[in-house]
N, C-alpha and C. Protein backbone atom coordinates (compact mmCIF):
# COMPACT_ATOMS: atom_id res chain seq x y z
N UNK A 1 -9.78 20.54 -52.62
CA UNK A 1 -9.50 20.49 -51.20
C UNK A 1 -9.89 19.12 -50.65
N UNK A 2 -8.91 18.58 -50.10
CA UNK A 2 -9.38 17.37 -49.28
C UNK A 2 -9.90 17.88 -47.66
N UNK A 3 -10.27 16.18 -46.99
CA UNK A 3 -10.92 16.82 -45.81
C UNK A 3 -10.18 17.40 -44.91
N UNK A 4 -8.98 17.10 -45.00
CA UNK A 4 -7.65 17.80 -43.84
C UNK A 4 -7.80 18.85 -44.24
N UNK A 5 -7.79 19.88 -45.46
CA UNK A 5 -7.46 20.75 -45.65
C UNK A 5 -8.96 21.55 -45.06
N UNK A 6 -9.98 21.11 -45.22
CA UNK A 6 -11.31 21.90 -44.94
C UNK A 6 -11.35 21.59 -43.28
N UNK A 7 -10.99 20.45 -42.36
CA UNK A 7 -10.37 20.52 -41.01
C UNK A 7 -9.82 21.56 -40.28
N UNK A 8 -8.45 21.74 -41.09
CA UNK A 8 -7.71 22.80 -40.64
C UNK A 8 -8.16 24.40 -40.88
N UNK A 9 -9.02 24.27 -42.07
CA UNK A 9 -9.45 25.70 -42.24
C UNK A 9 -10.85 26.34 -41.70
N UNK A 10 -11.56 24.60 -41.40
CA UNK A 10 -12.70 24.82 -40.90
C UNK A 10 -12.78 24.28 -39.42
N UNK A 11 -11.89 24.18 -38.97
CA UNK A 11 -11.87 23.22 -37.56
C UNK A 11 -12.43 23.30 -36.27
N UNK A 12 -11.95 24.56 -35.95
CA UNK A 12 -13.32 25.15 -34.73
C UNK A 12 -14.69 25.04 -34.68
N UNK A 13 -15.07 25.84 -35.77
CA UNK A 13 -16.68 25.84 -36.38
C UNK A 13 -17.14 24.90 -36.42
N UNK A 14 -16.32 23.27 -37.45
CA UNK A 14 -16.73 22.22 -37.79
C UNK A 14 -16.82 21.53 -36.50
N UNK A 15 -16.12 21.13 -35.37
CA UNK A 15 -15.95 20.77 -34.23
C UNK A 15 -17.38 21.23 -33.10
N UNK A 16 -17.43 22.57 -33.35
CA UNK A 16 -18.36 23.69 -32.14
C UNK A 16 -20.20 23.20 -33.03
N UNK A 17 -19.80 23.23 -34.20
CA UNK A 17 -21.22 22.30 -35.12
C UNK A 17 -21.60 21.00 -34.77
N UNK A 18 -20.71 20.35 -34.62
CA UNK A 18 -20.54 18.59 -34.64
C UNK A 18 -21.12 18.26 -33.27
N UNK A 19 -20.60 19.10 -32.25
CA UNK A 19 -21.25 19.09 -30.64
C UNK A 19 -22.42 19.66 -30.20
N UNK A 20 -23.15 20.78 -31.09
CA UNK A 20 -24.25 21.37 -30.78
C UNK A 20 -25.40 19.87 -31.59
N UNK A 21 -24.84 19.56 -33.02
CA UNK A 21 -25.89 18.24 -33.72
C UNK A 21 -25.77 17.43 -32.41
N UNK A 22 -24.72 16.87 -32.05
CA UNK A 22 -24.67 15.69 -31.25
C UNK A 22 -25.83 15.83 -30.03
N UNK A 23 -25.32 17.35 -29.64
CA UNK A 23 -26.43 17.88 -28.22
C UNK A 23 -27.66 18.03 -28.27
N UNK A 24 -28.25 18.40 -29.77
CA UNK A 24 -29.25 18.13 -30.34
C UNK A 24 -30.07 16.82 -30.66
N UNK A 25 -29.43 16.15 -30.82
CA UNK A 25 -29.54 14.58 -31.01
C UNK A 25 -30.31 14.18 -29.90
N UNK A 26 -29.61 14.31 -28.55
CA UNK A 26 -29.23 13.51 -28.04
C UNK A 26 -30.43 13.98 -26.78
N UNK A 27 -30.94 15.38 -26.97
CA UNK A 27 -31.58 16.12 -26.48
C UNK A 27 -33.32 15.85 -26.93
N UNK A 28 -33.22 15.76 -28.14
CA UNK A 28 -34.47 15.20 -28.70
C UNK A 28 -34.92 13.61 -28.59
N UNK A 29 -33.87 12.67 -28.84
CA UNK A 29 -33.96 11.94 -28.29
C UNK A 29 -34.36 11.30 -26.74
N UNK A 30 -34.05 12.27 -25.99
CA UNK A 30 -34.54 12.25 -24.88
C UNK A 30 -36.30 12.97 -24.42
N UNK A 31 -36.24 13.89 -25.04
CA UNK A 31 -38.00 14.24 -25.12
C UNK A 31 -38.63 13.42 -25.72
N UNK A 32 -38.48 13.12 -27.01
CA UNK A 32 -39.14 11.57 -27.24
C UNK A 32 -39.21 10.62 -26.68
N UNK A 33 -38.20 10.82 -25.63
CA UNK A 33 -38.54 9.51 -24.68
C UNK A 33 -39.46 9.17 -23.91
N UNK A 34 -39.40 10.49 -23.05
CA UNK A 34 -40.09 11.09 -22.02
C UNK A 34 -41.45 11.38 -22.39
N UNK A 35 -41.74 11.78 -23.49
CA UNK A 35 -43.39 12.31 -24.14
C UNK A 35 -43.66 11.09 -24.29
N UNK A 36 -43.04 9.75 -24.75
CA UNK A 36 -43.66 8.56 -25.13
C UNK A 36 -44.18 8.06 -23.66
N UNK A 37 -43.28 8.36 -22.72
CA UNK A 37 -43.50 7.34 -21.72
C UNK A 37 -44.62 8.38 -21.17
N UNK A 38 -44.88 9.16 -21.00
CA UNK A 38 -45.78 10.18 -20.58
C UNK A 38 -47.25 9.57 -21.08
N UNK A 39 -47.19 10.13 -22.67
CA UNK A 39 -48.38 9.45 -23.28
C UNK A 39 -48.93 8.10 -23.28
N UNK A 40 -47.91 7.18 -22.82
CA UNK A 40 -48.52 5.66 -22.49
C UNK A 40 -48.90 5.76 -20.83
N UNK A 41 -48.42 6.46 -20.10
CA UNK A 41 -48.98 6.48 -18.93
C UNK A 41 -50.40 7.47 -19.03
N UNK A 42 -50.23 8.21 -19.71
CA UNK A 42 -51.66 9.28 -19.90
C UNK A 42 -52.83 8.18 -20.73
N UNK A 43 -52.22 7.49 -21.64
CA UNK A 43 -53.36 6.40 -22.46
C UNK A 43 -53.59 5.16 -21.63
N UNK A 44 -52.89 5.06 -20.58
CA UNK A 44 -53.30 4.07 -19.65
C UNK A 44 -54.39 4.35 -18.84
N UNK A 45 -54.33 5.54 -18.03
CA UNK A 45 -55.09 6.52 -17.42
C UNK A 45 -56.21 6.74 -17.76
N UNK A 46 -56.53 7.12 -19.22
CA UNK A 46 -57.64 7.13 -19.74
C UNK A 46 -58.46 5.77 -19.94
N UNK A 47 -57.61 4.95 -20.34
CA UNK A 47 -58.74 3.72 -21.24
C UNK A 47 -59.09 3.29 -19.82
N UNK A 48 -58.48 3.39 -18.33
CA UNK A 48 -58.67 2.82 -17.36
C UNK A 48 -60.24 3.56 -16.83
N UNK A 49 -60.36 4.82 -17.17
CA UNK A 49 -61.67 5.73 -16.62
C UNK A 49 -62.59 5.19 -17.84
N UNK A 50 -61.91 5.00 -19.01
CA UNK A 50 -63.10 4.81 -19.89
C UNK A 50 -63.60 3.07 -19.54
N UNK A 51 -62.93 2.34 -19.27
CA UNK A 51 -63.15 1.06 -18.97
C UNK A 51 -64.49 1.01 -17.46
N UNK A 52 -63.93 2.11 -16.49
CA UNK A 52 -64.79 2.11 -15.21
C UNK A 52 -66.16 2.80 -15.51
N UNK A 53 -65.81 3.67 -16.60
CA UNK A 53 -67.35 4.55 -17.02
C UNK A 53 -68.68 3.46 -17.38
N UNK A 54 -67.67 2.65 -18.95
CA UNK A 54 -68.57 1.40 -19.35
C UNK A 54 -69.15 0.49 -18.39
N UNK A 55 -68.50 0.36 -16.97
CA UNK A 55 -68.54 -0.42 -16.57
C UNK A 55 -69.81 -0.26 -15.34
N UNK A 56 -69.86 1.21 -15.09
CA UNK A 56 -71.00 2.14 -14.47
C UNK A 56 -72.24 2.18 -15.34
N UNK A 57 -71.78 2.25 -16.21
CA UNK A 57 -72.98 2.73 -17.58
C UNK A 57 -73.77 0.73 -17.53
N UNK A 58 -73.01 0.17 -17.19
CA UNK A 58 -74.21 -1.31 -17.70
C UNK A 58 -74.63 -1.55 -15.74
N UNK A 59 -74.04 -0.99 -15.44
CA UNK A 59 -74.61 -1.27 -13.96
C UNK A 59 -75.89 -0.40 -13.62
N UNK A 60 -76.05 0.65 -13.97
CA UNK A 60 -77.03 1.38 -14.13
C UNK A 60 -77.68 1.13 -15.50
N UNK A 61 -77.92 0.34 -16.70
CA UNK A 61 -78.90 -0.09 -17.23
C UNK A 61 -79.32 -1.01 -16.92
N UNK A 62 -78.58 -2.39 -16.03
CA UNK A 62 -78.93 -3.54 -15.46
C UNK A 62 -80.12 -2.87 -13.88
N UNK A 63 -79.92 -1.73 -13.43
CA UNK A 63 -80.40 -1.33 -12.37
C UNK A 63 -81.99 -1.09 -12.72
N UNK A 64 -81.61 0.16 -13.92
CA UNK A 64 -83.24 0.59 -14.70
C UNK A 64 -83.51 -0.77 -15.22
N UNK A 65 -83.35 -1.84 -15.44
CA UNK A 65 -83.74 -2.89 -16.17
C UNK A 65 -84.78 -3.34 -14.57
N UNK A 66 -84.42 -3.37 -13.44
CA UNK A 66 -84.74 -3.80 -12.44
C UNK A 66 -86.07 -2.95 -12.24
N UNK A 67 -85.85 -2.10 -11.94
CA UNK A 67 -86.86 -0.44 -11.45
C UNK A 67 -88.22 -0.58 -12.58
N UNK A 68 -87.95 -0.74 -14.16
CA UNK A 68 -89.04 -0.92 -14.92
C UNK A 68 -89.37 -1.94 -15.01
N UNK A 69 -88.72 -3.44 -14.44
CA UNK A 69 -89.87 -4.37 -14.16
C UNK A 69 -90.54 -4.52 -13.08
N UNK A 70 -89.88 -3.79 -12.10
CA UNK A 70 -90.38 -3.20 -10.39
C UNK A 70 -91.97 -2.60 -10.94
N UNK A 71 -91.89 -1.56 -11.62
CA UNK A 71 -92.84 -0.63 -12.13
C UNK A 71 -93.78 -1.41 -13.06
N UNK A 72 -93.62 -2.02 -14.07
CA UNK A 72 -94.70 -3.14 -14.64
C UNK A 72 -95.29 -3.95 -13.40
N UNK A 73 -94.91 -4.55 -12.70
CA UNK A 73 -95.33 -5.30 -11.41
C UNK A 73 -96.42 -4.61 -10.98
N UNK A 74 -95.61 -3.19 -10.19
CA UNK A 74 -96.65 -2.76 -9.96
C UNK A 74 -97.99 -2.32 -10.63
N UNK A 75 -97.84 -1.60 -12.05
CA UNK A 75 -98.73 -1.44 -12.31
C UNK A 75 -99.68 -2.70 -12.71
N UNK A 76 -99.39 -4.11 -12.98
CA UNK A 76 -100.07 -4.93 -12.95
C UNK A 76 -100.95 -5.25 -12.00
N UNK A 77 -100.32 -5.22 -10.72
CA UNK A 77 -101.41 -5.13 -9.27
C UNK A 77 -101.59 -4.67 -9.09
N UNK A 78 -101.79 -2.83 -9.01
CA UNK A 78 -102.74 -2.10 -8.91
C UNK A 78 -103.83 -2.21 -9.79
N UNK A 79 -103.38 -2.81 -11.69
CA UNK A 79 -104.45 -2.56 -11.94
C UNK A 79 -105.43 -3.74 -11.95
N UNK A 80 -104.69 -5.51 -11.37
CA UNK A 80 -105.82 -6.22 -10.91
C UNK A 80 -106.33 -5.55 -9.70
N UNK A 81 -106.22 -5.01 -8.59
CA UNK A 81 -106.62 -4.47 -7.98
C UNK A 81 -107.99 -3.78 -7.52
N UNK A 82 -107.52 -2.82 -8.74
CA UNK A 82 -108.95 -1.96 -9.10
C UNK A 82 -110.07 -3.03 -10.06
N UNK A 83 -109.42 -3.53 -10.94
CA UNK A 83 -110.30 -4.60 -11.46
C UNK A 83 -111.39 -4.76 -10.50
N UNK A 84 -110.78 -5.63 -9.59
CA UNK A 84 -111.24 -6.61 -8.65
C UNK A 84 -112.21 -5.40 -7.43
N UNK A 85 -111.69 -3.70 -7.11
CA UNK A 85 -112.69 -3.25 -6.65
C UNK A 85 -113.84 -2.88 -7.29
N UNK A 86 -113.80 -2.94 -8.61
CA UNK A 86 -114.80 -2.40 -9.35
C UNK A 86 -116.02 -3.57 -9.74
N UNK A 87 -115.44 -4.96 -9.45
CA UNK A 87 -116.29 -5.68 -9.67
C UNK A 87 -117.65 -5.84 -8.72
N UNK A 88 -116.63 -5.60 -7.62
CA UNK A 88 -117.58 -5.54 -6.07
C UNK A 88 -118.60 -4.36 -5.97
């Protein structure tokens, strides 16, 4: 059998097949599109919160960096302080 002959005997079917692949194709192709562009807007989204988190996280160790030399200070002059009442 050549292909004319499997055409004519298969022609509807082969035709009603050929348009559901194509619709298929063309259908998936398009969710892949859409999930890609989705997921680069969703991975944008994220690295952007994870970028502001890091960026909270050294602002608040630069802060405690402040507060525990605040706190050494003090305890240095309180404890010349007392030193100095106990001498008296």
């Amino acid at each position: 059998m050549n292909w004319l002959e499997l055409l004519e005997r298969y022609g509807v079917p082969l035709v009603v097949a050929a348009a559901f692949w194509w619709f298929i194709q063309k259908q998936n192709k398009y969710i892949q599109d859409e999930l890609s562009k989705e997921l680069r807007e969703s991975f944008a989204r994220v690295e952007g919160i994870i970028i502001k988190l890091i960026d909270q996280q050294k602002l608040m160790q630069l802060g405690q960096k402040g507060i525990e030399s605040s706190y050494k200070s003090l305890v240095t002059i309180i404890t010349k302080l007392y030193k100095d009442e106990k001498k008296r």
